[in-house]
Structure formats: structure tokens, C-alpha cells
N, C-alpha and C. Protein backbone atom coordinates (compact mmCIF):
# COMPACT_ATOMS: atom_id res chain seq x y z
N UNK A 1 25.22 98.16 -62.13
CA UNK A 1 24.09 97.30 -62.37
C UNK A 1 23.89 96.33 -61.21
N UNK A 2 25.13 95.65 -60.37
CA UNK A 2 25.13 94.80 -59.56
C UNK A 2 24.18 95.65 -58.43
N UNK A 3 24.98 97.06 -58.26
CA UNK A 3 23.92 97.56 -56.99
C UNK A 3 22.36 98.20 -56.92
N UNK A 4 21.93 98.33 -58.54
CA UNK A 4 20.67 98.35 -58.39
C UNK A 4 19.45 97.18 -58.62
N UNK A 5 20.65 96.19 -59.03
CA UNK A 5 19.87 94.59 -58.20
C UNK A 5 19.72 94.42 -57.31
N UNK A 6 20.62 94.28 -56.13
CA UNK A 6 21.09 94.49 -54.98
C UNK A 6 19.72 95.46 -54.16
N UNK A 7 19.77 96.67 -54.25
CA UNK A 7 19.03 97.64 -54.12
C UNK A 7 17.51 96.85 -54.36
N UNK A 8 17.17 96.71 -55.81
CA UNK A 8 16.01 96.55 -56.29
C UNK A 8 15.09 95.44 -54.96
N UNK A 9 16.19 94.05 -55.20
CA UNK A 9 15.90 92.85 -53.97
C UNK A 9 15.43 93.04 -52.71
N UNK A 10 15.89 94.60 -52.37
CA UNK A 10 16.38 94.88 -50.85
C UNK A 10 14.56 95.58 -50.65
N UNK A 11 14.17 96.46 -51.48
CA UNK A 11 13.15 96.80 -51.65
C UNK A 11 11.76 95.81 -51.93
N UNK A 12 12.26 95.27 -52.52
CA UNK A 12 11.26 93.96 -52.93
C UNK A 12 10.72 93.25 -51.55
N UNK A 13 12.05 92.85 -50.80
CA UNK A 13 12.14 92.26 -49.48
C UNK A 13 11.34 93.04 -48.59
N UNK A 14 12.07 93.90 -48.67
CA UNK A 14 11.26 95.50 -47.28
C UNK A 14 9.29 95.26 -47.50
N UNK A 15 8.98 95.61 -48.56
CA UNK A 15 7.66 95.37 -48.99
C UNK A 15 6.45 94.10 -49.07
N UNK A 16 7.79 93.32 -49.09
CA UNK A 16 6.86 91.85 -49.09
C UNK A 16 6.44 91.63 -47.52
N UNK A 17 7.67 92.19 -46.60
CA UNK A 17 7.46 92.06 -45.16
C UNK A 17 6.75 92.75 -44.69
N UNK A 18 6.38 94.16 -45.29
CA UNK A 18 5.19 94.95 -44.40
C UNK A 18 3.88 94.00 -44.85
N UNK A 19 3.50 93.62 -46.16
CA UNK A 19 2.60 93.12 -46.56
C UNK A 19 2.47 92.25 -45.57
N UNK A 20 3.48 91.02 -45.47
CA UNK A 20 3.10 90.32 -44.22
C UNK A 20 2.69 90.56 -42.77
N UNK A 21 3.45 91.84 -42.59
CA UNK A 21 2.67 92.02 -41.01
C UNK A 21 1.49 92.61 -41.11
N UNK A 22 1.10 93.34 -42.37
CA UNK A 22 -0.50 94.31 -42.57
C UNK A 22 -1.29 92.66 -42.62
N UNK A 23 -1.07 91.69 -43.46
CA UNK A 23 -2.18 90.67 -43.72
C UNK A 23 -2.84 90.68 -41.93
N UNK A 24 -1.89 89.80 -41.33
CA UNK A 24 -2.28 88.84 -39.85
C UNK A 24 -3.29 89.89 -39.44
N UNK A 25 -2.94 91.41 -39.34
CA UNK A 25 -3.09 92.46 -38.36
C UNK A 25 -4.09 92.86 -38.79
N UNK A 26 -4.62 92.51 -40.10
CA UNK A 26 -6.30 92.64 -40.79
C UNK A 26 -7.44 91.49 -40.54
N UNK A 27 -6.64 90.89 -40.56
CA UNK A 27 -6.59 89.39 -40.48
C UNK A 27 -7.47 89.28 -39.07
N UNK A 28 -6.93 89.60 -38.15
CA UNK A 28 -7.47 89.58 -36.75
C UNK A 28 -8.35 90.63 -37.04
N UNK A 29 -8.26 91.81 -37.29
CA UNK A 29 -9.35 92.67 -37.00
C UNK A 29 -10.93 92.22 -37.73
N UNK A 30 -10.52 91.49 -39.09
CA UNK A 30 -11.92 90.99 -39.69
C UNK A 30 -12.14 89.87 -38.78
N UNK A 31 -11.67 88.65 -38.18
CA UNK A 31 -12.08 88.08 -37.05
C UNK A 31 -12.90 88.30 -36.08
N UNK A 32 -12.06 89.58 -35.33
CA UNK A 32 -12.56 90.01 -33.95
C UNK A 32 -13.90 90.45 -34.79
N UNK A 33 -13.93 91.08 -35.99
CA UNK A 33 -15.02 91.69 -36.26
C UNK A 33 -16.43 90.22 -36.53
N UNK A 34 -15.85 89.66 -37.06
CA UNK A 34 -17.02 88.63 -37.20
C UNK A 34 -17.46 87.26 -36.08
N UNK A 35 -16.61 88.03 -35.01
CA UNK A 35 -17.05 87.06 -33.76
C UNK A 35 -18.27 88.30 -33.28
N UNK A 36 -18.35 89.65 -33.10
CA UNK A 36 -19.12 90.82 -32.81
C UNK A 36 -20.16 90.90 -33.54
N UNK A 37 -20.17 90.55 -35.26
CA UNK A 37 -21.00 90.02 -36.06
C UNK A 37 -22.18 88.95 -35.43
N UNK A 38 -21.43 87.90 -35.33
CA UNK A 38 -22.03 86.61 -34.84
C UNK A 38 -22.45 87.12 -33.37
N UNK A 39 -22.07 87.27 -32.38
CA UNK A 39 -22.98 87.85 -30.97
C UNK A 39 -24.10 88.60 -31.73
N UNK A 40 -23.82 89.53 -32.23
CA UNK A 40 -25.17 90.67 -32.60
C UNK A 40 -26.34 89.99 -33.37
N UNK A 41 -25.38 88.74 -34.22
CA UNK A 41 -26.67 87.47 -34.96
C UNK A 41 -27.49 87.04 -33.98
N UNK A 42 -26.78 86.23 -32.71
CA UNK A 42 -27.12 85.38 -31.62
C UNK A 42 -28.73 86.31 -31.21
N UNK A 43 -28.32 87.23 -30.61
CA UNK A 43 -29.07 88.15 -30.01
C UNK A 43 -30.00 88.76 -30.92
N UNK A 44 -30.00 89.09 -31.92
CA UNK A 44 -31.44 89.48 -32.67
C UNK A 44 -32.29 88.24 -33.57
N UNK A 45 -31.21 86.87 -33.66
CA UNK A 45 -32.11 86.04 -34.47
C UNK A 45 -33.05 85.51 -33.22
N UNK A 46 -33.17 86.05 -32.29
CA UNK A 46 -34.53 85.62 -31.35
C UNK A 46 -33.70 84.33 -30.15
N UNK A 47 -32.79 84.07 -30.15
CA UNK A 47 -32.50 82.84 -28.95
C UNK A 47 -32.87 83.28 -27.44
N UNK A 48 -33.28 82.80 -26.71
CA UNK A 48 -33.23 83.22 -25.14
C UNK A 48 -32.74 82.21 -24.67
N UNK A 49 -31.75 83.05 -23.64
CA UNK A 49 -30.92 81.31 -22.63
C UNK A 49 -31.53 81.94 -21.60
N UNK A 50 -31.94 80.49 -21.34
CA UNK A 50 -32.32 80.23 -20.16
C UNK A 50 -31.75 79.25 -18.97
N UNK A 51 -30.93 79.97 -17.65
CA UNK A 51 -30.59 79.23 -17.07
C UNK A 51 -31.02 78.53 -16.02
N UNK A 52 -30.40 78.20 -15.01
CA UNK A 52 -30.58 77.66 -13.79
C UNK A 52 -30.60 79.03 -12.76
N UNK A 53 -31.23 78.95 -11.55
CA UNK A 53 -31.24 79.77 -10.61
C UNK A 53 -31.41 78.51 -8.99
N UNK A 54 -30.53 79.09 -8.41
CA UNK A 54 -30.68 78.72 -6.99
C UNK A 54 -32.12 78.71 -6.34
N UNK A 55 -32.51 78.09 -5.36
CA UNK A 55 -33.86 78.55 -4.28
C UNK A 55 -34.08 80.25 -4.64
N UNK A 56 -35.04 80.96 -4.89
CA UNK A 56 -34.66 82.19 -4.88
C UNK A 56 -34.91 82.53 -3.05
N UNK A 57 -33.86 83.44 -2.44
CA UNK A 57 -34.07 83.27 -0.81
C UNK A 57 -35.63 84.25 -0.40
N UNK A 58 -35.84 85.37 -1.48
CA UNK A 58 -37.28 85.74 -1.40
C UNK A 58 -38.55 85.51 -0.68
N UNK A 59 -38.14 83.96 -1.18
CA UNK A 59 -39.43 83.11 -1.15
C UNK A 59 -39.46 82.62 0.45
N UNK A 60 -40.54 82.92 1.08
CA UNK A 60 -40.43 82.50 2.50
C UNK A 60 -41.52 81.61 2.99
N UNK A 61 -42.72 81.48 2.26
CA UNK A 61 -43.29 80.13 2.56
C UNK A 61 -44.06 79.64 0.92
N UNK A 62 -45.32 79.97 0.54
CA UNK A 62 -45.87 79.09 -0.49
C UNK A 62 -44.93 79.09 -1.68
N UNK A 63 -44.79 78.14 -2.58
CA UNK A 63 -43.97 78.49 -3.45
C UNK A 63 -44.17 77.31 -4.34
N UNK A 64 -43.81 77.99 -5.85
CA UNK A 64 -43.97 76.92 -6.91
C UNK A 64 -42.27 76.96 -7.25
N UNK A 65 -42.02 75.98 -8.06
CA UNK A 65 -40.29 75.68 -8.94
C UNK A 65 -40.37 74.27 -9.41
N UNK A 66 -39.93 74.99 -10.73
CA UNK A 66 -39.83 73.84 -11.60
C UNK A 66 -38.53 73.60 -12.14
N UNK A 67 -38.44 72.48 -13.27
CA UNK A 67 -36.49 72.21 -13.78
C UNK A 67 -37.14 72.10 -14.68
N UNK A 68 -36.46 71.46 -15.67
CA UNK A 68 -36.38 71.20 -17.01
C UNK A 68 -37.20 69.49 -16.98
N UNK A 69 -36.35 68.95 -16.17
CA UNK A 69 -37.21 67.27 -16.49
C UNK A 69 -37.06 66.77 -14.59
N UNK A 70 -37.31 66.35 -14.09
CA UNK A 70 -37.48 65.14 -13.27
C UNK A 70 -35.99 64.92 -12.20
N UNK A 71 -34.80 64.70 -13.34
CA UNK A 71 -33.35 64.75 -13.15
C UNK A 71 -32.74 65.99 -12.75
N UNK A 72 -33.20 66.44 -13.37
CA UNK A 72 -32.88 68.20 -12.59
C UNK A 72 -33.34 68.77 -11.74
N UNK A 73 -34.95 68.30 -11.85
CA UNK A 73 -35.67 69.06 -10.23
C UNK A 73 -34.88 68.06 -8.82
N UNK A 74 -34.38 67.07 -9.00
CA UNK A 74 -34.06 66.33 -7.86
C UNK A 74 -32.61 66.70 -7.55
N UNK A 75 -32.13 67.68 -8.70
CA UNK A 75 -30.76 67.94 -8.70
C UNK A 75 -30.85 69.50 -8.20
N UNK A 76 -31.82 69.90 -7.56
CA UNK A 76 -31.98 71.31 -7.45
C UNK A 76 -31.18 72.61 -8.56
N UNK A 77 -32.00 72.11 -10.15
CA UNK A 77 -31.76 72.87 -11.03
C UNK A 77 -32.79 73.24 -11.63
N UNK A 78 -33.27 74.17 -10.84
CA UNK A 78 -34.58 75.31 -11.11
C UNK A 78 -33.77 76.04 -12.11
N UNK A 79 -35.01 76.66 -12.89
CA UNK A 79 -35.19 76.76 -14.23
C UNK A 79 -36.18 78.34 -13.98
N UNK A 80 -36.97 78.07 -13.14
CA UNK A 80 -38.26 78.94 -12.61
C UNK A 80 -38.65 78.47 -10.96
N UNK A 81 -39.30 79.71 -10.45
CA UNK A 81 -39.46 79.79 -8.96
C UNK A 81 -40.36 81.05 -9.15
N UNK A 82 -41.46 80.59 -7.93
CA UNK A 82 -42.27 82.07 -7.76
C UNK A 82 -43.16 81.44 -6.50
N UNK A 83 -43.24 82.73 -5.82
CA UNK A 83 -43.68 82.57 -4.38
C UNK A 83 -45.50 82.26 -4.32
N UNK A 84 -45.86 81.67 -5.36
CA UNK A 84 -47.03 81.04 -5.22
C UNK A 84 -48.21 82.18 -5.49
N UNK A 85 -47.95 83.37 -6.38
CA UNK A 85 -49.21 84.38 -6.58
C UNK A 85 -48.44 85.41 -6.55
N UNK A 86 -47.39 86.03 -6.23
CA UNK A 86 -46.54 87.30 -6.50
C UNK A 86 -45.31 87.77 -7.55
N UNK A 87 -44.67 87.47 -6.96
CA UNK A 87 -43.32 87.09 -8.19
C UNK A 87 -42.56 85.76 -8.54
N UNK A 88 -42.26 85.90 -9.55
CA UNK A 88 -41.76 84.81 -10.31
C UNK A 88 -40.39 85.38 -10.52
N UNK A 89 -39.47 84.57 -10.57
CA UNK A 89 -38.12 84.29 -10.58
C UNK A 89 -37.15 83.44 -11.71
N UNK A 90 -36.56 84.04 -12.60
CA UNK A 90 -36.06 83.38 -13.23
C UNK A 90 -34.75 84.27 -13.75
N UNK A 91 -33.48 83.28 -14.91
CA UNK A 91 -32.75 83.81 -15.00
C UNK A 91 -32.24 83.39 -16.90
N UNK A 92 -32.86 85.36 -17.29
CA UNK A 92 -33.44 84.90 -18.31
C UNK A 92 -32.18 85.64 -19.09
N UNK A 93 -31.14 85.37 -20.63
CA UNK A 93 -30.71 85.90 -21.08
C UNK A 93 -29.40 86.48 -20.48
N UNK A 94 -28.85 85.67 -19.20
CA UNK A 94 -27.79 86.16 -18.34
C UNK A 94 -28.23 86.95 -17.09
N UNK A 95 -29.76 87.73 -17.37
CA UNK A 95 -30.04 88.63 -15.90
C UNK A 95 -30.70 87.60 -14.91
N UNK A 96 -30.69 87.83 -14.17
CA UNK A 96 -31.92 87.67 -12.97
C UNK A 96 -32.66 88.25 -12.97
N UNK A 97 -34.21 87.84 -12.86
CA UNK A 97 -35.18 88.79 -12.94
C UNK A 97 -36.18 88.43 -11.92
N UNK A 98 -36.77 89.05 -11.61
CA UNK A 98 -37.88 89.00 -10.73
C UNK A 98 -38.96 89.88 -11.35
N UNK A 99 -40.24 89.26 -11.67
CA UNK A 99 -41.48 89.47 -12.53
C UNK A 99 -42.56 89.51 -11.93
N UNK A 100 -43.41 90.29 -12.07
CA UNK A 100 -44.71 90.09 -11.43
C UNK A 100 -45.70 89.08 -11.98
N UNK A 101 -46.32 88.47 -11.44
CA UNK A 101 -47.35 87.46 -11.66
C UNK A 101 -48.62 87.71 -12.15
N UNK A 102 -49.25 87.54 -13.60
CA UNK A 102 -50.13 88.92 -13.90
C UNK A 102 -51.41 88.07 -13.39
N UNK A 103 -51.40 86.26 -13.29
CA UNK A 103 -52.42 85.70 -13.03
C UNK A 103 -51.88 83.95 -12.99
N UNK A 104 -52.78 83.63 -11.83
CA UNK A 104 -52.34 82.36 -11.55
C UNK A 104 -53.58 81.67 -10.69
N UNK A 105 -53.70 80.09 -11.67
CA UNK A 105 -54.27 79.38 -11.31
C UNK A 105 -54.93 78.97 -9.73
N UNK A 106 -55.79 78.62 -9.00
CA UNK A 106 -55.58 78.42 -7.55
C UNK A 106 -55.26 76.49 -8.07
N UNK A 107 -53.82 76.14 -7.35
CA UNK A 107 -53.21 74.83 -7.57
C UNK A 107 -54.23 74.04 -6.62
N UNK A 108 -54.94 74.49 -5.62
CA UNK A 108 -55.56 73.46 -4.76
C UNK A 108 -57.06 72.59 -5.23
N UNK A 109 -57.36 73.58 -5.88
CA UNK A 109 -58.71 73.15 -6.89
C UNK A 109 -58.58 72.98 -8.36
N UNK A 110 -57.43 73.64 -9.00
CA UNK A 110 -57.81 73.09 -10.40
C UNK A 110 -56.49 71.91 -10.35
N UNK A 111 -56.82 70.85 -11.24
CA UNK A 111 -55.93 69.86 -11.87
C UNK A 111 -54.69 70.41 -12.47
N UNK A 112 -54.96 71.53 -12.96
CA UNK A 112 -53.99 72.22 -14.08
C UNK A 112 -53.75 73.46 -13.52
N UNK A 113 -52.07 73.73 -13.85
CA UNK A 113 -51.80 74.61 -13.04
C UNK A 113 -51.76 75.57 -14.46
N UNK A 114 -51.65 76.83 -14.37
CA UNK A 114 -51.71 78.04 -15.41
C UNK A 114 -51.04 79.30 -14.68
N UNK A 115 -49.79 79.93 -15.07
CA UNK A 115 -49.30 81.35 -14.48
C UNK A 115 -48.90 82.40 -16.13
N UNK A 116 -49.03 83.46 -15.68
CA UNK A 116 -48.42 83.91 -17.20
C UNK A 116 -48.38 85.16 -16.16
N UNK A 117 -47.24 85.26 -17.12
CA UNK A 117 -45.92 86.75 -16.30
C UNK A 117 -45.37 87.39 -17.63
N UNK A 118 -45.18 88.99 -16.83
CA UNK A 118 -45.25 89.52 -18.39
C UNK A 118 -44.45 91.07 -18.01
N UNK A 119 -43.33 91.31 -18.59
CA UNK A 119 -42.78 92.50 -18.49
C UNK A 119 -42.37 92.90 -19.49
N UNK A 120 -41.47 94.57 -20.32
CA UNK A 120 -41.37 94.96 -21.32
C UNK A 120 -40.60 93.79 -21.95
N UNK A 121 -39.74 92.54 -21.75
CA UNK A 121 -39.01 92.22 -22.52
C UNK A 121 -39.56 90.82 -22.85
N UNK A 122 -40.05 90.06 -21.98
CA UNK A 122 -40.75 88.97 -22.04
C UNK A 122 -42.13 88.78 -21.70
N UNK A 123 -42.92 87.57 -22.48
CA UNK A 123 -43.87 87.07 -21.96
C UNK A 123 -43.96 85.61 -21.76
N UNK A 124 -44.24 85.08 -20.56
CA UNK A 124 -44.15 83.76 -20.01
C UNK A 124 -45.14 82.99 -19.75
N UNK A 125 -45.58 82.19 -19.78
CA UNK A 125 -46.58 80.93 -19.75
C UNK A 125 -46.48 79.84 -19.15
N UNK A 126 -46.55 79.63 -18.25
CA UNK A 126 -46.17 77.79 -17.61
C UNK A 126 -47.76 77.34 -17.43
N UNK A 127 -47.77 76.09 -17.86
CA UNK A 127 -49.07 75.44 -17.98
C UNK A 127 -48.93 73.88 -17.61
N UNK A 128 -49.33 73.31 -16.50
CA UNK A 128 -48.75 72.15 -16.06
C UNK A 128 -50.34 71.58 -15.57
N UNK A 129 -49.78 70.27 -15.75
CA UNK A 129 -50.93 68.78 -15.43
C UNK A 129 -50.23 68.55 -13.80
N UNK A 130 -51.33 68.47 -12.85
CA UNK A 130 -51.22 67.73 -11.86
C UNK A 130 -51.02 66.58 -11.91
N UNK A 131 -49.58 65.79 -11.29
CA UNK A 131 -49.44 64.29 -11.62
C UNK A 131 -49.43 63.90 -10.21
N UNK A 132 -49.49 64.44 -9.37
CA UNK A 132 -49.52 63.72 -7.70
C UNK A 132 -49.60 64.81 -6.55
N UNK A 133 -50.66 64.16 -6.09
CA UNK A 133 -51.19 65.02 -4.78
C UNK A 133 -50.82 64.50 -3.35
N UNK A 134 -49.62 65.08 -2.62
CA UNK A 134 -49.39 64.75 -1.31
C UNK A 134 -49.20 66.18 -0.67
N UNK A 135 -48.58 66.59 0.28
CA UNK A 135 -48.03 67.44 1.15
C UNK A 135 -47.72 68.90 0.13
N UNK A 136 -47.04 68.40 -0.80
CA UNK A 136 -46.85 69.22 -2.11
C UNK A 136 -47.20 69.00 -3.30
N UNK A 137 -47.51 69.59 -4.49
CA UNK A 137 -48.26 69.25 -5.45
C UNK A 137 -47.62 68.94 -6.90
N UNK A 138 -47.37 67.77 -7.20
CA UNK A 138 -46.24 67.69 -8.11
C UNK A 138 -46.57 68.19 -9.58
N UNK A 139 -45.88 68.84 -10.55
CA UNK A 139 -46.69 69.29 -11.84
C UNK A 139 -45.74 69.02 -13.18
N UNK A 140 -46.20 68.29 -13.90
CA UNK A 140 -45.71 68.46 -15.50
C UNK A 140 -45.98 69.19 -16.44
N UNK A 141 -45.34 69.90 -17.06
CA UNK A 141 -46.05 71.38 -18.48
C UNK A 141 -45.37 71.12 -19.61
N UNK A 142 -45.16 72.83 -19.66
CA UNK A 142 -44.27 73.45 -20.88
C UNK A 142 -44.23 75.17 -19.59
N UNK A 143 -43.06 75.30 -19.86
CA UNK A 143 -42.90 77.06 -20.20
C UNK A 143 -42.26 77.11 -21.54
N UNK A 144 -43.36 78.22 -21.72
CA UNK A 144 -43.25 79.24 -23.01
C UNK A 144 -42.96 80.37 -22.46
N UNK A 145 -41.46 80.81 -23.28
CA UNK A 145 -41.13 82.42 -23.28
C UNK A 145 -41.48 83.55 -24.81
N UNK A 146 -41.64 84.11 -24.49
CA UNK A 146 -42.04 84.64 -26.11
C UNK A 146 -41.28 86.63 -25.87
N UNK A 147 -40.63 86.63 -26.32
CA UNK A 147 -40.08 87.79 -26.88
C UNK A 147 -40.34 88.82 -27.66
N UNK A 148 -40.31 90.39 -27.78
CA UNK A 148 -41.27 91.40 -28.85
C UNK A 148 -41.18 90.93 -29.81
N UNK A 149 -39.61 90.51 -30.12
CA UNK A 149 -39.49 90.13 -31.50
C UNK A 149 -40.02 89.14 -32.17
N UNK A 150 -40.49 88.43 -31.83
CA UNK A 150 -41.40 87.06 -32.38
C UNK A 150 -40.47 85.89 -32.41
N UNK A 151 -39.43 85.92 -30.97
CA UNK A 151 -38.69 84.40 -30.76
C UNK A 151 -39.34 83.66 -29.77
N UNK A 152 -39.55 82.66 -29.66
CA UNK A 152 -40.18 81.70 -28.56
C UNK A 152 -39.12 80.63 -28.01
N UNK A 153 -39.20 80.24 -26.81
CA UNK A 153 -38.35 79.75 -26.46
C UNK A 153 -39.62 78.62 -25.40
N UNK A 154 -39.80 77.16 -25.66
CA UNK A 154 -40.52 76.16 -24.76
C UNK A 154 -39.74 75.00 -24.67
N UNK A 155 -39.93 74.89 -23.30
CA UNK A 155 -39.06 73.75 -22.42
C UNK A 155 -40.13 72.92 -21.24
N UNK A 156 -40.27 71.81 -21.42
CA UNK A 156 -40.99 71.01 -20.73
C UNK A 156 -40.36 71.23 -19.27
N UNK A 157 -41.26 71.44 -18.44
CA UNK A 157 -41.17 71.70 -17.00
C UNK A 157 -41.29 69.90 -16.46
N UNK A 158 -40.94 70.19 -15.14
CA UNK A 158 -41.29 69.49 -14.05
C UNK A 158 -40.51 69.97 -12.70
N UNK A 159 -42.13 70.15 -11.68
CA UNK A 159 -41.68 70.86 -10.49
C UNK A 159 -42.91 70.37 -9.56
N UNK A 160 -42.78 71.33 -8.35
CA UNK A 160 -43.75 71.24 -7.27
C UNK A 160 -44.66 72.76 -6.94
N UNK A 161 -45.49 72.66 -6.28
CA UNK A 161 -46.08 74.07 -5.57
C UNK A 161 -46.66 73.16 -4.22
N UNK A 162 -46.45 74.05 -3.40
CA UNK A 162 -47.07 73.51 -1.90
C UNK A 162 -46.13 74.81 -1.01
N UNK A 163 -46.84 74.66 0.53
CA UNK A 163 -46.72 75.58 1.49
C UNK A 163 -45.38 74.94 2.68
């Protein structure tokens, strides 16, 4: 009787310990699984990141670029760049992209600047008030990004266009 206590315990033990190493080892896999969950949320509930991009070097004389506010354009943290009527430059969702320009304002005659750029994945809008006319042309907006899926993404600009 002593040794099929003995026995019984020994079994009891053996079993409780696999249980413990199966929990953690599920444990992580429903994790890893609901961090893959959550990315695949990120990405279809409509977010677009939008980052910063350098000067794009492209650009070799007219050119528009904007930041986010005032503090950033002086901090050279473009947001958007485009060579003044061709392509537009930005860095949308992690890529770099370079976009064609489907139509754009002439900045020298109207007050208000207007560009909208448009490829299979995005459509873009920058719409800015002339706030000062020197050498270069200073501008306040919004860009609007808008996505197939019906996410929008608008961020108050401030930038320049000049030659």
C-alpha cells in the first residue's frame, strides 16, 4: 500500500509538471498570437503613419515642403515635398513614395495653394492659405490623406514653395 502511494504521488507530480510547462508554452503562443491580431487590427482599422522625410535630393530647383506646424518646418521635419508641379514626396505607412501630381495650383497668382496626388493606395489633398510673400512663399493648410478603405488621415501643414 505504502508503494502505490508512493507511486500514485510520483505520477500526480510527473503530470502536474507537464501541465506546467504546456500552460507558459500556450501561453506565449496565444500572446505572440494576439500581438499579430492587434498589427492586422492596426492596419485594416484605417490608421496611416505618416512620417518625416529628409530634403527629397530629387528636387533640384522649384519646390514646395511642408511640416506639421511652424516648430518642425524650422526643424527640417518635412512631412511632404514635391518639386513644384511633378512629383510629390512623402513617407507614407513606412514606404517612401514618390507620386505624381495630378493638379496644382499656380502659387504665384492664387492666394491659396491647392495640389491633390493620387495613386492605387492613396489620395492626397494639401490646401494652404498664403501667409507671407517674400523670396519664397510661406503657406498654412491641412493635408488630407484618404485611403480605399474609407480611413482619413488630416494634419495641419506649414511650409514654403519658391524657386
Amino acid at each position: 500500500m505504502k508503494y502505490l502511494i508512493i507511486l500514485f504521488s510520483a505520477f500526480l507530480l510527473t503530470a502536474c509538471k507537464k501541465d506546467k510547462e504546456t500552460v507558459p508554452g500556450s501561453a506565449a503562443a496565444d500572446s505572440s498570437q494576439a500581438v499579430k491580431d492587434s498589427a492586422a487590427t492596426n492596419i485594416s482599422s484605417g490608421k496611416i503613419l505618416v512620417e518625416t522625410i529628409p530634403f527629397p535630393k530629387e528636387i533640384k530647383e522649384c519646390s514646395c515642403y511642408f511640416a506639421k506646424n511652424k516648430k518642425d518646418f524650422e526643424a527640417e521635419k518635412y512631412i511632404y515635398a514635391d518639386d513644384a508641379g511633378k512629383t510629390a514626396y512623402m513617407m507614407l505607412d513606412g514606404k517612401r513614395l514618390a507620386m505624381n501630381l495630378i493638379s496644382s495650383s499656380d502659387m504665384e497668382v492664387d492666394e491659396e495653394l491647392t495640389k491633390e496626388i493620387e495613386n492605387d493606395d492613396y489620395k492626397i489633398s494639401v490646401k494652404g492659405k498664403k501667409i507671407k510673400s517674400e523670396e519664397a512663399l510661406l503657406f498654412s493648410g491641412t493635408l488630407t490623406i484618404e485611403k480605399p478603405d474609407g480611413s482619413v488621415f488630416t494634419t495641419p501643414i506649414y511650409g514654403e514653395c519658391g524657386c
